[in-house]
PDB file of N, CA and C in Angstrom:
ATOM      1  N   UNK A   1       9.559  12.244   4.384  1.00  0.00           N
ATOM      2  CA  UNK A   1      10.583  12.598   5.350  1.00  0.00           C
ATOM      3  C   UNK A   1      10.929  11.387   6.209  1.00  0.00           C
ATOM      4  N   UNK A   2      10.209  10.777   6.755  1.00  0.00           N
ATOM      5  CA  UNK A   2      10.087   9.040   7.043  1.00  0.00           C
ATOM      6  C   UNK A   2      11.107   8.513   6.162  1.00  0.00           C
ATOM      7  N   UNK A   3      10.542   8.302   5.263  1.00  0.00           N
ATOM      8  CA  UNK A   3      12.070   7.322   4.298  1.00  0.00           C
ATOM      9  C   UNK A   3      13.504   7.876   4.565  1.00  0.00           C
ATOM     10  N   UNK A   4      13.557   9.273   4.105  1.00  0.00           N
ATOM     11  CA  UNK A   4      14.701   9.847   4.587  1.00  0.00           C
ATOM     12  C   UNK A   4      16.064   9.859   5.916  1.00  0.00           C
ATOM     13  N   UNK A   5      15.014  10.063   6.776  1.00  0.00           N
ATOM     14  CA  UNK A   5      14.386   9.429   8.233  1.00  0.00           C
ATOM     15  C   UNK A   5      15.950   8.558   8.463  1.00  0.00           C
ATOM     16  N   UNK A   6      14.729   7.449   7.862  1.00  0.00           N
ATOM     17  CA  UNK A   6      15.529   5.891   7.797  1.00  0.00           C
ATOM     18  C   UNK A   6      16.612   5.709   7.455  1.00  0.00           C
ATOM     19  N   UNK A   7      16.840   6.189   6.114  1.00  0.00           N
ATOM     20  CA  UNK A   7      18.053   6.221   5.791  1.00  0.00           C
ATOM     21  C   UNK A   7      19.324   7.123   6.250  1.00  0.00           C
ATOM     22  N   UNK A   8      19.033   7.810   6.413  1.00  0.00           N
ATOM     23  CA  UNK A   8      19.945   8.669   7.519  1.00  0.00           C
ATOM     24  C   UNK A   8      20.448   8.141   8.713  1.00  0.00           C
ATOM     25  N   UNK A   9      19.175   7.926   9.518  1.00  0.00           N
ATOM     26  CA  UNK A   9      19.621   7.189  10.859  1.00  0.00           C
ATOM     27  C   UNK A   9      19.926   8.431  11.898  1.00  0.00           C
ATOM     28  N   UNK A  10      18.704   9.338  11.474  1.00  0.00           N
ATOM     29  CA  UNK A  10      18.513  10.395  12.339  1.00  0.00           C
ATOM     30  C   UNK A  10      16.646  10.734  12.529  1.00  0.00           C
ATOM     31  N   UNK A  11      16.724  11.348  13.566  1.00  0.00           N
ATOM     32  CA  UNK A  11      15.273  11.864  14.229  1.00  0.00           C
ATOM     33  C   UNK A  11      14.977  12.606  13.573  1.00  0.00           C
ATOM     34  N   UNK A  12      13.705  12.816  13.407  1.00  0.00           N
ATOM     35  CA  UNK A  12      12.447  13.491  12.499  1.00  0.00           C
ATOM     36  C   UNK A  12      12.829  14.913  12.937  1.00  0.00           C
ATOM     37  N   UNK A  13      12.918  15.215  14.011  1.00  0.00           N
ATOM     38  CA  UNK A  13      13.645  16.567  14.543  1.00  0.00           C
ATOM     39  C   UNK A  13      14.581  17.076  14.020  1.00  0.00           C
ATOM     40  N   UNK A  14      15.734  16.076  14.566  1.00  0.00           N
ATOM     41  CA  UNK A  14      17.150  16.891  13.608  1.00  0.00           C
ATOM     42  C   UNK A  14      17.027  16.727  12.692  1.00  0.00           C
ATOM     43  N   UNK A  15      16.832  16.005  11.258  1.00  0.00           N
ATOM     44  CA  UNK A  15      16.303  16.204  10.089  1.00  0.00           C
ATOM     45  C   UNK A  15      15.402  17.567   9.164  1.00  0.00           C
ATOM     46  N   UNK A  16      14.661  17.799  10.792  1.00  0.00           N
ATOM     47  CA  UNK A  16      13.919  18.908  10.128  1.00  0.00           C
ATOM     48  C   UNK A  16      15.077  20.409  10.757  1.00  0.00           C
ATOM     49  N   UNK A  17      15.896  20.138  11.629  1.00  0.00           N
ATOM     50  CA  UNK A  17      16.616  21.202  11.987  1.00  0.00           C
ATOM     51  C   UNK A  17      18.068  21.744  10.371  1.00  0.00           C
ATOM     52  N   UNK A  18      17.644  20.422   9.701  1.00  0.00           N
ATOM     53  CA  UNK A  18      18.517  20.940   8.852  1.00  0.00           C
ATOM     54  C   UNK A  18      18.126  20.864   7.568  1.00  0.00           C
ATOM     55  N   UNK A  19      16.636  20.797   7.067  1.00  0.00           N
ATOM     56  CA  UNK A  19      16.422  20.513   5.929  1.00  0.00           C
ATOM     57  C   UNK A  19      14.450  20.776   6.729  1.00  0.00           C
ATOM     58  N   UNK A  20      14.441  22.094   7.014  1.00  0.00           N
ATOM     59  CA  UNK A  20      12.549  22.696   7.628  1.00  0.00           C
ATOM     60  C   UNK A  20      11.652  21.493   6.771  1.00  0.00           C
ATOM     61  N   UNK A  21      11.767  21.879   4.950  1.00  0.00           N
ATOM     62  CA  UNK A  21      10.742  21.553   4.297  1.00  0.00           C
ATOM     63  C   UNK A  21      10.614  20.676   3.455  1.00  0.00           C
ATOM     64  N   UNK A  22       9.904  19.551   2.853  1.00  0.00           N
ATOM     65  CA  UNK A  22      10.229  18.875   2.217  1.00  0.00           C
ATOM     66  C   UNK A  22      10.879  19.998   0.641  1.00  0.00           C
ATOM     67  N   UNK A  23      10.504  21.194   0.239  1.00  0.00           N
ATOM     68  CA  UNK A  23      10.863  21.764  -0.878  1.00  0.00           C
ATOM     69  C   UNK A  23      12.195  22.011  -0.147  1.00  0.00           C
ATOM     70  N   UNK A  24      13.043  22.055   0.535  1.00  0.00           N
ATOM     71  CA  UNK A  24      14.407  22.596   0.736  1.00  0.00           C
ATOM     72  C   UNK A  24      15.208  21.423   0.492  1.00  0.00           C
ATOM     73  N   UNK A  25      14.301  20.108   0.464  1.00  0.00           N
ATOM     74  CA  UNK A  25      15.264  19.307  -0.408  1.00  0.00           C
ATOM     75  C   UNK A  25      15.341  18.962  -1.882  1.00  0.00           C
ATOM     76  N   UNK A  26      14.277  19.070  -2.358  1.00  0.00           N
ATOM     77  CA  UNK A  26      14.668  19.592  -3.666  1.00  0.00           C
ATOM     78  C   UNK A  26      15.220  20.823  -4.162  1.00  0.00           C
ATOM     79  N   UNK A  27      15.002  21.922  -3.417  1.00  0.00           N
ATOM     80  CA  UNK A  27      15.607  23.123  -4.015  1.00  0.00           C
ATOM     81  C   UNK A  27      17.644  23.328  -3.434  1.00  0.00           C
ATOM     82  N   UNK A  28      17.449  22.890  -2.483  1.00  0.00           N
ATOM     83  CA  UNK A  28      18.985  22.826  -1.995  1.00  0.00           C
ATOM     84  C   UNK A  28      20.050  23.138  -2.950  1.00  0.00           C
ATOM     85  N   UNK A  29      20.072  21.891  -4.058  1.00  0.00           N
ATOM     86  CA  UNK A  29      21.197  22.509  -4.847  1.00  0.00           C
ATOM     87  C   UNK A  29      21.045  23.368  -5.339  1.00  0.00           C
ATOM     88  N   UNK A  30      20.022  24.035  -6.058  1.00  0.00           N
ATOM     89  CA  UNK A  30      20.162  25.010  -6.328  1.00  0.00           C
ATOM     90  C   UNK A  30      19.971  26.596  -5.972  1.00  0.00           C
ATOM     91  N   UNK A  31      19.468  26.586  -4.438  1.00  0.00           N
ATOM     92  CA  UNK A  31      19.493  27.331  -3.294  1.00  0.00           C
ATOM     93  C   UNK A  31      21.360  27.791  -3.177  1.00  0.00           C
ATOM     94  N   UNK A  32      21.911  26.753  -3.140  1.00  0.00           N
ATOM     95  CA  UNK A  32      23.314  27.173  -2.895  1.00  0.00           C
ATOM     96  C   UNK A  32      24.043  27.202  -3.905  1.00  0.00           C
ATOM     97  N   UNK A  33      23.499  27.025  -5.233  1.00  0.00           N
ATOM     98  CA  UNK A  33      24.743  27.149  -6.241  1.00  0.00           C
ATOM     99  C   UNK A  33      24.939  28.586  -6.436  1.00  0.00           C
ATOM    100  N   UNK A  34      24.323  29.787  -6.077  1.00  0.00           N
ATOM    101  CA  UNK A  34      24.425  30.666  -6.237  1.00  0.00           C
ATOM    102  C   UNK A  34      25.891  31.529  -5.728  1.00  0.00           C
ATOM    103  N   UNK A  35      25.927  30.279  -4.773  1.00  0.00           N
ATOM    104  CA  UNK A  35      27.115  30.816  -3.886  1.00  0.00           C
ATOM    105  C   UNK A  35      28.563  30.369  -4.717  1.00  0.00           C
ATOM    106  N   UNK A  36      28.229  29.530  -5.425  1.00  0.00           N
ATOM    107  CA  UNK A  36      29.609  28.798  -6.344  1.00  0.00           C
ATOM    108  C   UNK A  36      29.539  29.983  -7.585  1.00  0.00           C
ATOM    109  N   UNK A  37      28.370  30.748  -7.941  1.00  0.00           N
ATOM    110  CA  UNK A  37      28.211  31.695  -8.968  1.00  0.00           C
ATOM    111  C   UNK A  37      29.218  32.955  -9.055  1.00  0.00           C
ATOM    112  N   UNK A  38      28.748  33.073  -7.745  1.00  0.00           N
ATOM    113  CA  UNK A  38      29.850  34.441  -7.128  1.00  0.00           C
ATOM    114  C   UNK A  38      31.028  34.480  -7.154  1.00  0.00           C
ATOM    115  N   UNK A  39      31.505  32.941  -6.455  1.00  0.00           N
ATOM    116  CA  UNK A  39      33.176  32.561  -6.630  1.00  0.00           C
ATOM    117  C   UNK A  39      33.789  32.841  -8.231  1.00  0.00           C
ATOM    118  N   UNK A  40      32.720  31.974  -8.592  1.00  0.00           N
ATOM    119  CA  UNK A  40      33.353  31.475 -10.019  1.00  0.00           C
ATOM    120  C   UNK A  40      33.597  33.055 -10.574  1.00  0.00           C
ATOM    121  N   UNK A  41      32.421  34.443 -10.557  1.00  0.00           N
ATOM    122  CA  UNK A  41      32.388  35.177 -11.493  1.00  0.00           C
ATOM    123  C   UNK A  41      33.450  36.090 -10.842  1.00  0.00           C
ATOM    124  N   UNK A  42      33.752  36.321  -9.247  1.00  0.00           N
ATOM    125  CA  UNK A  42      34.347  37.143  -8.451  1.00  0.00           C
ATOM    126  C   UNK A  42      36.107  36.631  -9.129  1.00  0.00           C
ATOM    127  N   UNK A  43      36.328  35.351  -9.258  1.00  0.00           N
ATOM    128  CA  UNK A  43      38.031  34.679  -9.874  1.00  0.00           C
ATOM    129  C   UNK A  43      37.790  35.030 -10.967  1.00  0.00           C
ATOM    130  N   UNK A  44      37.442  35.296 -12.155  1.00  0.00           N
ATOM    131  CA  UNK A  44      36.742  35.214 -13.394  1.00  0.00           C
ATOM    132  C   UNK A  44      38.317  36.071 -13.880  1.00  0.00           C
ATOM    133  N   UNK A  45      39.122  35.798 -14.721  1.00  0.00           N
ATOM    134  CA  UNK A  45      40.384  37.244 -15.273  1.00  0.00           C
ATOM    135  C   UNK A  45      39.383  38.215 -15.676  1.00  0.00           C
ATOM    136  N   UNK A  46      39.928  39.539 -15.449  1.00  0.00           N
ATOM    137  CA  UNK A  46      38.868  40.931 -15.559  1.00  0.00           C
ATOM    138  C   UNK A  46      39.313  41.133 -17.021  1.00  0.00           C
ATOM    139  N   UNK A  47      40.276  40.634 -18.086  1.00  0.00           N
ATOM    140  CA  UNK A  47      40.583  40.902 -19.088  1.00  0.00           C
ATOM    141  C   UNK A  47      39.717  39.965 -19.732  1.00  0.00           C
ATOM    142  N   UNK A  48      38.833  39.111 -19.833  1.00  0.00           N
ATOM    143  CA  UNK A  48      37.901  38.355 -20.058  1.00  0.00           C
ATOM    144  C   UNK A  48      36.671  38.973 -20.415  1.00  0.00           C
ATOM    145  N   UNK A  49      36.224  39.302 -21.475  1.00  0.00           N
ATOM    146  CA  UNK A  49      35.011  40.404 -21.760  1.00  0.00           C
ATOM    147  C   UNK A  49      33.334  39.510 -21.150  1.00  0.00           C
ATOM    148  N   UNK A  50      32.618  40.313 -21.287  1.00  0.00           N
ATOM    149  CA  UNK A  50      31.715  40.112 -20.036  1.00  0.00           C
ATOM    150  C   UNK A  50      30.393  39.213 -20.729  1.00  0.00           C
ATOM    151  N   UNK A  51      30.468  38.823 -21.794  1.00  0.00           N
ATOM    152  CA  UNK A  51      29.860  37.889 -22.573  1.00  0.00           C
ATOM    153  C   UNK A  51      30.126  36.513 -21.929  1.00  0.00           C
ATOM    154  N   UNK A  52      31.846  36.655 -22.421  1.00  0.00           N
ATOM    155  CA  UNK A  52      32.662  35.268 -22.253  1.00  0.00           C
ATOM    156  C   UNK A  52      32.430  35.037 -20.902  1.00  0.00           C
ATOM    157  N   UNK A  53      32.887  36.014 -19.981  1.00  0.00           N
ATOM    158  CA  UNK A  53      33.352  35.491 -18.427  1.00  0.00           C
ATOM    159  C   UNK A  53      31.560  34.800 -18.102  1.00  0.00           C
ATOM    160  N   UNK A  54      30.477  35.702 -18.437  1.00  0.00           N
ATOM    161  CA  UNK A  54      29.463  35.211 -17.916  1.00  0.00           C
ATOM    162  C   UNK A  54      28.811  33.389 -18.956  1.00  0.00           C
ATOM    163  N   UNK A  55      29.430  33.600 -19.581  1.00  0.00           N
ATOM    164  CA  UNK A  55      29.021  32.391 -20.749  1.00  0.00           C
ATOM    165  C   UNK A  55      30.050  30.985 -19.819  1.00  0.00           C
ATOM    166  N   UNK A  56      31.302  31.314 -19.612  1.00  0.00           N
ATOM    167  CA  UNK A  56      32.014  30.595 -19.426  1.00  0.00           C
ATOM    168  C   UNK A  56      32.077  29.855 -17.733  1.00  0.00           C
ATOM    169  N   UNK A  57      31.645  31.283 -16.952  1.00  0.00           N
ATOM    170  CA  UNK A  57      31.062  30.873 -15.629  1.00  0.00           C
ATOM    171  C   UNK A  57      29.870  29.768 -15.418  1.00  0.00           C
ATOM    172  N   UNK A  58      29.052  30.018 -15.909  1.00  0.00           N
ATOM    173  CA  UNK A  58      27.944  29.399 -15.978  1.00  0.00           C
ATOM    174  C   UNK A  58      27.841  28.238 -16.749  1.00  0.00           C
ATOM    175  N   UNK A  59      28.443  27.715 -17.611  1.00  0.00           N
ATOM    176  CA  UNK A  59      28.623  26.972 -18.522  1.00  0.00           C
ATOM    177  C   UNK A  59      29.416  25.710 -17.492  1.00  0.00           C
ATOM    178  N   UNK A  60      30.384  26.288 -16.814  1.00  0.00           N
ATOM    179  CA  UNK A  60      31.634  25.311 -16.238  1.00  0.00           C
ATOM    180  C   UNK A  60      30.580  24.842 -15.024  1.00  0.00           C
ATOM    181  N   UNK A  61      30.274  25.800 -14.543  1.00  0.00           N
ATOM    182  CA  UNK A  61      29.330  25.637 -13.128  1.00  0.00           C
ATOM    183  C   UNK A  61      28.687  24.787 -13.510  1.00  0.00           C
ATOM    184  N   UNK A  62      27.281  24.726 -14.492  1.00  0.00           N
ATOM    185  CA  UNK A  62      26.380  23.694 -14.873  1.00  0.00           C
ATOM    186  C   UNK A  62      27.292  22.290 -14.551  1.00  0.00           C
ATOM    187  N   UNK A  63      28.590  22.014 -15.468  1.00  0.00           N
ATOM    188  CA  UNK A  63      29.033  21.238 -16.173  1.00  0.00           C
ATOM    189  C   UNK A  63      29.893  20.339 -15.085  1.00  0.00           C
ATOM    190  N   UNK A  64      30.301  21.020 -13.855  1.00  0.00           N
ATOM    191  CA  UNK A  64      31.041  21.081 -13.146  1.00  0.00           C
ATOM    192  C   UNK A  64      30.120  20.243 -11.440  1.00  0.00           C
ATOM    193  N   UNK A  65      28.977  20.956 -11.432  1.00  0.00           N
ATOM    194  CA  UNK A  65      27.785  20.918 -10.199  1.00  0.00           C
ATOM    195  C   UNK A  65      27.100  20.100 -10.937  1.00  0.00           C
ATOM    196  N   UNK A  66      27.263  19.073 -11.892  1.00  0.00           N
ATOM    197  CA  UNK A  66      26.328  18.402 -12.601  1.00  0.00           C
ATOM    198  C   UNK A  66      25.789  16.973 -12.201  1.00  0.00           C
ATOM    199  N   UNK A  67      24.031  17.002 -11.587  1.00  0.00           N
ATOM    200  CA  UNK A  67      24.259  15.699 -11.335  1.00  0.00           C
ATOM    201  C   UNK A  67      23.527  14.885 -12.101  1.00  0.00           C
ATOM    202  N   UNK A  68      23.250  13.439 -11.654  1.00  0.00           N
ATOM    203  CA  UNK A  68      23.144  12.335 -13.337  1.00  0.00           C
ATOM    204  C   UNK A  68      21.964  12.775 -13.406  1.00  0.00           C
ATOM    205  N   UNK A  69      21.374  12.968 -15.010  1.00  0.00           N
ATOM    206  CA  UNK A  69      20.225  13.241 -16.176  1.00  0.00           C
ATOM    207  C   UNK A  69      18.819  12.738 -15.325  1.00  0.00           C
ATOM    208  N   UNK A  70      18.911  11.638 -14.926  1.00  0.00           N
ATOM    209  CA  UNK A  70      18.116  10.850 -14.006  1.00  0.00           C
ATOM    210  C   UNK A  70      17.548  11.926 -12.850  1.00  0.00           C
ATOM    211  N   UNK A  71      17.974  12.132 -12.001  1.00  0.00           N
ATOM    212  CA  UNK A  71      17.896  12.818 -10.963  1.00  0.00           C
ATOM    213  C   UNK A  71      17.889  14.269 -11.045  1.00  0.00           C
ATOM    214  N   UNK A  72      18.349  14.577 -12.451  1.00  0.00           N
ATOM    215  CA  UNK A  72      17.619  16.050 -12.756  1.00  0.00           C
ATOM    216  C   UNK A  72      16.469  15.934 -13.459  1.00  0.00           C
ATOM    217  N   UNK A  73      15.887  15.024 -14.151  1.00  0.00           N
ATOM    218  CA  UNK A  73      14.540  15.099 -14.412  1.00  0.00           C
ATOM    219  C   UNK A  73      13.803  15.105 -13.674  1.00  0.00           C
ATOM    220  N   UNK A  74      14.233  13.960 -12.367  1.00  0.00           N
ATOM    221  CA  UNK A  74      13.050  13.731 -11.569  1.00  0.00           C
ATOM    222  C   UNK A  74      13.265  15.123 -10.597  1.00  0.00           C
ATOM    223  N   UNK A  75      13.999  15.764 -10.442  1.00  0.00           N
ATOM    224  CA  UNK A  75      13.675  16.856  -9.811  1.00  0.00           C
ATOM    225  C   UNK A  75      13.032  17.960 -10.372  1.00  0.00           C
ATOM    226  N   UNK A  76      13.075  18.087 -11.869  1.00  0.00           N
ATOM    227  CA  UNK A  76      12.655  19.355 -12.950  1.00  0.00           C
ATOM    228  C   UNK A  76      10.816  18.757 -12.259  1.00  0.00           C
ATOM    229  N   UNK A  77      10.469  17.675 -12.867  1.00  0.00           N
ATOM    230  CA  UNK A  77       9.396  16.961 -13.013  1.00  0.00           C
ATOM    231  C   UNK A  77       8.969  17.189 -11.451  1.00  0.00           C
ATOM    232  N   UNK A  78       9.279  16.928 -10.344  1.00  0.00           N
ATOM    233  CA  UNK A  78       8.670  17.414  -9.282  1.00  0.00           C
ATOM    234  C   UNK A  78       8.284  18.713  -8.843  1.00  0.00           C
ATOM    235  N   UNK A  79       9.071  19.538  -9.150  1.00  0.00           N
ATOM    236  CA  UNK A  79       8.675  20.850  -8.972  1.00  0.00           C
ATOM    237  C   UNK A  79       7.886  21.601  -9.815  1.00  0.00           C
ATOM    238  N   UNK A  80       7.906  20.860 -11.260  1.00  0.00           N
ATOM    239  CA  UNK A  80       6.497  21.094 -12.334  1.00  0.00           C
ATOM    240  C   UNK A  80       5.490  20.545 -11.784  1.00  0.00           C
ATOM    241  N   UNK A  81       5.294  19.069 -10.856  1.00  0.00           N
ATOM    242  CA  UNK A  81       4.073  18.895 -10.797  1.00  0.00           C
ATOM    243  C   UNK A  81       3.844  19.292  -9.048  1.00  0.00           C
ATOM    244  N   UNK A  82       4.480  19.962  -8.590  1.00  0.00           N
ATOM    245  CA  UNK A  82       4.185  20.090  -6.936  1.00  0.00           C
ATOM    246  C   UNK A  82       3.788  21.779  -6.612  1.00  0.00           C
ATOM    247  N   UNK A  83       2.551  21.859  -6.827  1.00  0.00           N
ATOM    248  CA  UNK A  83       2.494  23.404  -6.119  1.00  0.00           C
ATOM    249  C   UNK A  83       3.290  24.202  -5.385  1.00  0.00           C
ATOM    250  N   UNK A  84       3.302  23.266  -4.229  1.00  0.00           N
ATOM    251  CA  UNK A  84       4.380  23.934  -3.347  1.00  0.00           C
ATOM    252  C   UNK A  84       5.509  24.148  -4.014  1.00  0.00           C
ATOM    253  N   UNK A  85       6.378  23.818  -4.625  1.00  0.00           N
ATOM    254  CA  UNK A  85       7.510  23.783  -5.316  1.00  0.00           C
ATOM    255  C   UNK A  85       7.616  24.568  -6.312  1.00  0.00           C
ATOM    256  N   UNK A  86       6.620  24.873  -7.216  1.00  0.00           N
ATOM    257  CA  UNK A  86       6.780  25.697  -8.397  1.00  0.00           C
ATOM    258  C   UNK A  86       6.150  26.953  -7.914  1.00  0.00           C
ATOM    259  N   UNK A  87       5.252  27.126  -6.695  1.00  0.00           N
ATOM    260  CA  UNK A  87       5.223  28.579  -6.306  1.00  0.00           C
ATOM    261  C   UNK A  87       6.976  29.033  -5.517  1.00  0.00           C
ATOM    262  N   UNK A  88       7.964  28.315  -5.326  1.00  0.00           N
ATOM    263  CA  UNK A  88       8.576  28.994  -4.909  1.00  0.00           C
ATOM    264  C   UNK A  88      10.244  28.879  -5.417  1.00  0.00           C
ATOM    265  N   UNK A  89       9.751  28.955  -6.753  1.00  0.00           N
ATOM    266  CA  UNK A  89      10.351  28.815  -7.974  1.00  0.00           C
ATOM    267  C   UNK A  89      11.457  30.069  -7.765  1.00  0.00           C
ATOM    268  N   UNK A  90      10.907  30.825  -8.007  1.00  0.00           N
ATOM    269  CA  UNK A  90      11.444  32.282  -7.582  1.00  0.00           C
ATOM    270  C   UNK A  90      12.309  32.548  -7.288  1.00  0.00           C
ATOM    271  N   UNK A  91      12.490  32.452  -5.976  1.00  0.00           N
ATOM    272  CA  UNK A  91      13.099  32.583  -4.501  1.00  0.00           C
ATOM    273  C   UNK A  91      14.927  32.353  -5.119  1.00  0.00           C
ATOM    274  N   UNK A  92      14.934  31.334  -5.279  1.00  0.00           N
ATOM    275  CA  UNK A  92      16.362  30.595  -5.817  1.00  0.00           C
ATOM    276  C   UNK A  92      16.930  31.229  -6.877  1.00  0.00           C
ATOM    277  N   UNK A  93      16.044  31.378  -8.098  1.00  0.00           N
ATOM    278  CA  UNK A  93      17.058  32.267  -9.205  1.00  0.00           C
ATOM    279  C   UNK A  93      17.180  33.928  -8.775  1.00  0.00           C
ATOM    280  N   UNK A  94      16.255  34.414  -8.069  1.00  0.00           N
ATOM    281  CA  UNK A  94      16.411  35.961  -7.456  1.00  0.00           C
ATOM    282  C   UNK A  94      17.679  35.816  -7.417  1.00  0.00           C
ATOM    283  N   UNK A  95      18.566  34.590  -6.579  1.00  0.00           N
ATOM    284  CA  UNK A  95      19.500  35.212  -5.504  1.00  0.00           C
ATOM    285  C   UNK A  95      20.764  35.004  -7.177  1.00  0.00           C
ATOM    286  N   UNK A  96      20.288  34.011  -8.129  1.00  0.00           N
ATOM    287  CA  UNK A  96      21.372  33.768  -9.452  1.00  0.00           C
ATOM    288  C   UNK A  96      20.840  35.597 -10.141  1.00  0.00           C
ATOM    289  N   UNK A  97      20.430  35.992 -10.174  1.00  0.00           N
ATOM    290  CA  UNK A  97      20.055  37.013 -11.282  1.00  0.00           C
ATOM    291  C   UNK A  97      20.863  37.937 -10.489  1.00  0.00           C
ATOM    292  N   UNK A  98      20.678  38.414  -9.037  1.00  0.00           N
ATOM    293  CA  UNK A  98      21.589  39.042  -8.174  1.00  0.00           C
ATOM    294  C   UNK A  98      23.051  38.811  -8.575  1.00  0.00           C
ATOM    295  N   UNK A  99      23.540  37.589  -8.647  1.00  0.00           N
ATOM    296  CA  UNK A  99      24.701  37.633  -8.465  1.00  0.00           C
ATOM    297  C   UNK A  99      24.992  38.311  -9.929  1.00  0.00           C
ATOM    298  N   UNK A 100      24.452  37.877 -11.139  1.00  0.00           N
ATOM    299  CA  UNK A 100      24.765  38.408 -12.328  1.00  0.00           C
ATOM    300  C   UNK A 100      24.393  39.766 -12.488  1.00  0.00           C
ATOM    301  N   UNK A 101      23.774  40.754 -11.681  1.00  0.00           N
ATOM    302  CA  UNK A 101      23.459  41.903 -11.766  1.00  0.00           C
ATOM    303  C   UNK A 101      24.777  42.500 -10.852  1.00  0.00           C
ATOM    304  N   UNK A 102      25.173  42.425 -10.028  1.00  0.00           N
ATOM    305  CA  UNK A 102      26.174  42.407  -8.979  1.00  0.00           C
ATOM    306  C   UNK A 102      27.691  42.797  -9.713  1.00  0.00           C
ATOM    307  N   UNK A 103      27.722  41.074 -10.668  1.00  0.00           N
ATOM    308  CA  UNK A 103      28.948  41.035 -11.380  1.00  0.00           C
ATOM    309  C   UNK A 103      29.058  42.335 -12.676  1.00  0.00           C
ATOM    310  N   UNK A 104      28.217  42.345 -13.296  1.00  0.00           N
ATOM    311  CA  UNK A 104      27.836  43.298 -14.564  1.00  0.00           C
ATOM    312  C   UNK A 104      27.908  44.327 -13.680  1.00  0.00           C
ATOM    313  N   UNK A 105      27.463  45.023 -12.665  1.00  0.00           N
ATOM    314  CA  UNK A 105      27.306  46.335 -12.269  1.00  0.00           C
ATOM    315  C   UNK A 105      28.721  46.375 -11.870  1.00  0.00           C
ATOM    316  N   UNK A 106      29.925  45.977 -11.389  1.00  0.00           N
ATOM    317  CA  UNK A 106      31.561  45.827 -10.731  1.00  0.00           C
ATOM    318  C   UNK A 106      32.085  45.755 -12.092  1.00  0.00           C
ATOM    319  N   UNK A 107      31.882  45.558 -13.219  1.00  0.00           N
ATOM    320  CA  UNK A 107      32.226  45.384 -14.364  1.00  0.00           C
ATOM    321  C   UNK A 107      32.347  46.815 -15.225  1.00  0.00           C
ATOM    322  N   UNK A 108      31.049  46.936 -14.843  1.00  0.00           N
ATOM    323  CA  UNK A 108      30.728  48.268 -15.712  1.00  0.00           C
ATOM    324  C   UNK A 108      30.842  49.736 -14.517  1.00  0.00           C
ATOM    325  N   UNK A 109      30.979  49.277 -13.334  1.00  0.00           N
ATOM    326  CA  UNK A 109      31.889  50.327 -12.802  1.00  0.00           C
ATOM    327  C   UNK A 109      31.162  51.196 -12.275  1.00  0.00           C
ATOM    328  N   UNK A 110      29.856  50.521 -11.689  1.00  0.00           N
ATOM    329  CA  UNK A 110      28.424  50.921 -11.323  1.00  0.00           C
ATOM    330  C   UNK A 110      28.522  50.409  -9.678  1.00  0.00           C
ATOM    331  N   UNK A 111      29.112  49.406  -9.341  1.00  0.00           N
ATOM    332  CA  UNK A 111      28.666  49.071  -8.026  1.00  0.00           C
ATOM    333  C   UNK A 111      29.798  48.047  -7.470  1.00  0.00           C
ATOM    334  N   UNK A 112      31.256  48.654  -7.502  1.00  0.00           N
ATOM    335  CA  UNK A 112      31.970  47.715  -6.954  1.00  0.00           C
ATOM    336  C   UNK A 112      32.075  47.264  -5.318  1.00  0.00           C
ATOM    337  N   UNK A 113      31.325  48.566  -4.783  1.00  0.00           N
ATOM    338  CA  UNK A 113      31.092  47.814  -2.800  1.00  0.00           C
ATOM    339  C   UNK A 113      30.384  46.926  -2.786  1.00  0.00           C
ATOM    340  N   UNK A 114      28.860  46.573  -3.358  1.00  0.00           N
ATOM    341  CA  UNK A 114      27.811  45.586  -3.211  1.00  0.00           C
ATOM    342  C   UNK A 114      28.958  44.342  -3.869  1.00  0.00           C
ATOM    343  N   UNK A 115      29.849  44.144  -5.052  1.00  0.00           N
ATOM    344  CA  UNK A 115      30.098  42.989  -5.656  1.00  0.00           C
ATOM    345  C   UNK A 115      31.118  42.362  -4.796  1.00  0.00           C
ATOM    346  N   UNK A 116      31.873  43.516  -3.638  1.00  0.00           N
ATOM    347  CA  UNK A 116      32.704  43.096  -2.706  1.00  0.00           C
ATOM    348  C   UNK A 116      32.626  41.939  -1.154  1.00  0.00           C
ATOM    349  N   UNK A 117      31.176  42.391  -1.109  1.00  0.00           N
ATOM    350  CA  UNK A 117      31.048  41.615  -0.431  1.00  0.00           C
ATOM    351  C   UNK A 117      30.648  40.219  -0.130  1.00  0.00           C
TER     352      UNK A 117
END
């Protein structure tokens, strides 16, 4: 957090006011891509069958939120070798499986108030 620190050119404080843990900086992007999930599947054409829209959402998103090979290994590779990190593995795809349970349930005509909001 020191290095970070530095490079920023901010206090150990506000640093931690916007980033608590060292795991919230590795998990970040993908803490919030969930939120680009929703967009993408909520615009999605409804004449788009639910294979495609979910194949094609997710596909663009990856392709789209993609950052260099480099810097996704070394992040895969940290959170494989960091306890802290791979116990809270979890947490982040809950909120992706939600959104795809969400979209499929507004689809199939099961739960269009929860997908509204």
């Amino acid at each position: 957090m020191g290095r970070i620190e530095a490079e920023v050119g901010v206090s150990v404080r506000t640093l931690h006011r916007y980033i608590p843990t060292k795991a919230d900086i590795v998990w970040c992007p993908i803490d919030t891509s969930f939120q680009d999930l929703h967009e993408r599947l909520r615009q999605i054409d409804t004449e788009t069958g639910i294979l495609e829209a979910l194949a094609t959402t997710l596909v663009d998103g990856f392709e789209e939120g993609r950052e260099d090979t480099e810097t996704t290994r070394a992040r895969l590779r940290l959170i494989a070798a960091t306890p802290e990190l791979h116990a809270r593995n979890s947490e982040p795809f809950e909120h992706w499986r939600r959104q795809i349970a969400q979209f499929l349930a507004h689809r199939l005509g099961a739960g269009e108030a929860t997908w509204c909001r």
